[in-house]
Protein backbone atom coordinates (compact mmCIF):
# COMPACT_ATOMS: atom_id res chain seq x y z
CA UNK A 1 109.88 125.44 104.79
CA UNK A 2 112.44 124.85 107.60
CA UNK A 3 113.08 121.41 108.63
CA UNK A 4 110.27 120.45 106.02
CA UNK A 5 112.83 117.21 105.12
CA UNK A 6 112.14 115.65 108.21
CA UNK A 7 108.39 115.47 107.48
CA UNK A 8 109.07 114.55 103.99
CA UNK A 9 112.35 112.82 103.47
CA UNK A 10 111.86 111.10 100.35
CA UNK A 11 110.24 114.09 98.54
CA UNK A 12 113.05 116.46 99.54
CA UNK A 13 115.41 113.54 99.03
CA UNK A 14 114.55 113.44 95.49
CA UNK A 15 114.33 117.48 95.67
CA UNK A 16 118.29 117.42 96.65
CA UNK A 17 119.26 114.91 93.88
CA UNK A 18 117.56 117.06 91.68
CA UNK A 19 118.52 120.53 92.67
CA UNK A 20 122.75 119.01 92.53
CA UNK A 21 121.61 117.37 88.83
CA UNK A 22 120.17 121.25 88.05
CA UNK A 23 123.38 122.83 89.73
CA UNK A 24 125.69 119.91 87.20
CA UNK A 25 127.76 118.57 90.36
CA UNK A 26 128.96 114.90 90.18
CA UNK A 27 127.80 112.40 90.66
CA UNK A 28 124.16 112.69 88.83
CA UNK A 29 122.94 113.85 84.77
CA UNK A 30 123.49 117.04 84.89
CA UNK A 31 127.08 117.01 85.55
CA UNK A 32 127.36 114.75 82.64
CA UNK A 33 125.38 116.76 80.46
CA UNK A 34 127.53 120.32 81.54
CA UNK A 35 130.43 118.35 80.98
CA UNK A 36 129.53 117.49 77.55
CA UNK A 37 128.76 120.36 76.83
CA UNK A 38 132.01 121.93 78.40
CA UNK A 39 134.20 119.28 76.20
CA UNK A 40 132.38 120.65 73.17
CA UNK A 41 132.51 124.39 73.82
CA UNK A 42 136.09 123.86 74.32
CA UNK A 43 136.71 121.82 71.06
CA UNK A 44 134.43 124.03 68.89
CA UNK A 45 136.88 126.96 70.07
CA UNK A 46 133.70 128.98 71.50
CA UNK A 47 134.60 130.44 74.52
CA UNK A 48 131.83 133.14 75.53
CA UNK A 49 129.87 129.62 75.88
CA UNK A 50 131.66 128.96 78.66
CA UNK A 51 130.90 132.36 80.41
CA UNK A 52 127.29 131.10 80.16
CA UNK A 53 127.52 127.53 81.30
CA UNK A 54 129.31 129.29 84.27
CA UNK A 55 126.37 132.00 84.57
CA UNK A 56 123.72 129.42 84.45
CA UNK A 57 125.47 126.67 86.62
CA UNK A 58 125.85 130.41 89.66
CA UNK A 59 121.66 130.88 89.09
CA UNK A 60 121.41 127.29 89.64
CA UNK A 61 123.35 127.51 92.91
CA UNK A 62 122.17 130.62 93.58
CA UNK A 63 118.06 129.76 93.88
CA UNK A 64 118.27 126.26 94.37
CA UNK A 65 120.80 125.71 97.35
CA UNK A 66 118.95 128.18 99.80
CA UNK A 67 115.74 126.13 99.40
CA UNK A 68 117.02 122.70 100.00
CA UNK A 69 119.29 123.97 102.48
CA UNK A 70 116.53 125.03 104.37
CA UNK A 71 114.51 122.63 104.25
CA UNK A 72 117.23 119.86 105.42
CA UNK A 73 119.01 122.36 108.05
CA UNK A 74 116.36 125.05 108.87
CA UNK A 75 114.30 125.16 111.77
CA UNK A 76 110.70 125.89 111.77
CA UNK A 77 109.65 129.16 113.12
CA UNK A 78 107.95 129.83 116.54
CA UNK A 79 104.39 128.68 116.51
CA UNK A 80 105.22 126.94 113.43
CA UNK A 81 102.80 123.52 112.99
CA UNK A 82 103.43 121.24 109.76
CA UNK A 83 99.73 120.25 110.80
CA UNK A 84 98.31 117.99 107.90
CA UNK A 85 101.77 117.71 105.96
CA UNK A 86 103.13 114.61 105.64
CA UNK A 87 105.35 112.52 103.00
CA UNK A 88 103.57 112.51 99.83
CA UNK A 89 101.98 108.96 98.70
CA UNK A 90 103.41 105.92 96.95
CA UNK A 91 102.46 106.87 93.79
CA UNK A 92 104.37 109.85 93.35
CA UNK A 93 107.35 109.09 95.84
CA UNK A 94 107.98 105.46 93.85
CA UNK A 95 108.23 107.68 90.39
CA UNK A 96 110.48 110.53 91.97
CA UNK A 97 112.87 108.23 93.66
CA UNK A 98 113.15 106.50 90.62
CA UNK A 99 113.96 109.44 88.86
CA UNK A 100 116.48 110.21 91.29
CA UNK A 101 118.31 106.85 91.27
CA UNK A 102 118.45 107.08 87.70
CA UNK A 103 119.97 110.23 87.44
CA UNK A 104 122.52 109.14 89.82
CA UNK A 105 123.03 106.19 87.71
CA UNK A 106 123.69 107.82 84.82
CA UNK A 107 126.39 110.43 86.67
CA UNK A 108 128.39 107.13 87.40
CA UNK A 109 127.73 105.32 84.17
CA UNK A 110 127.39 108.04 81.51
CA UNK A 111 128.00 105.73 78.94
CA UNK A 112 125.90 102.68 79.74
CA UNK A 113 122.01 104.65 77.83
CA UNK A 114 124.14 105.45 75.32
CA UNK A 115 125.27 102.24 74.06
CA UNK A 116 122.14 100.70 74.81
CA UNK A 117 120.99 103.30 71.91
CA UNK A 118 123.50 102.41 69.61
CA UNK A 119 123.01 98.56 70.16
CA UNK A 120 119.77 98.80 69.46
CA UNK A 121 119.56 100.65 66.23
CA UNK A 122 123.04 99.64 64.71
């Protein structure tokens, strides 16, 4: 898996955006969705909650950071060949990039889905 981003650098692209969204770091969803959670933990006066968002967002860091840190900064072992491996095709990169600059959308613009929802049915 080291160095696997150079052969694939959408895919783990997308992987990285994903794995910080999973982790709830600014700027992509899941930051916004830990935060909202956070705010309402705090306001509903439940504090063991927080312990757990804490917990969760450590496991997240904890098995997800290793893996894309290797494959951005790793090297491949000795004798190593990525023979055959190469980025995957259009179909699924176009959807997982998409994905990805969505989620990063709504990390900046939280707000923007949301009032789109209320337009629409008030």
């Amino acid at each position: 898996m080291g160095g696997l981003a150079r052969t694939m650098p959408f895919t783990f692209g997308a992987f990285a955006v994903a794995t910080l969204s999973m982790i709830g770091a600014p700027p992509v969803a899941g930051f916004v969705t830990k935060w909202e959670l956070l705010i309402g933990t705090i306001e509903s006066g439940s504090f063991g909650i927080i312990l757990i968002l804490l917990a969760s967002t450590l496991l997240n860091v904890g098995y997800f950071a290793p893996v894309t840190y290797k494959a951005f900064f790793g090297k491949r072992p000795p004798g190593e060949v990525y023979e055959g491996i190469k980025e995957a095709p259009l179909a699924m990169v176009i959807p997982l990039c998409t994905a990805s600059l969505i989620s990063v959308i709504i990390g900046i613009y939280p707000n923007f889905f949301m009032n789109l929802v209320k337009a629409v049915i008030g």
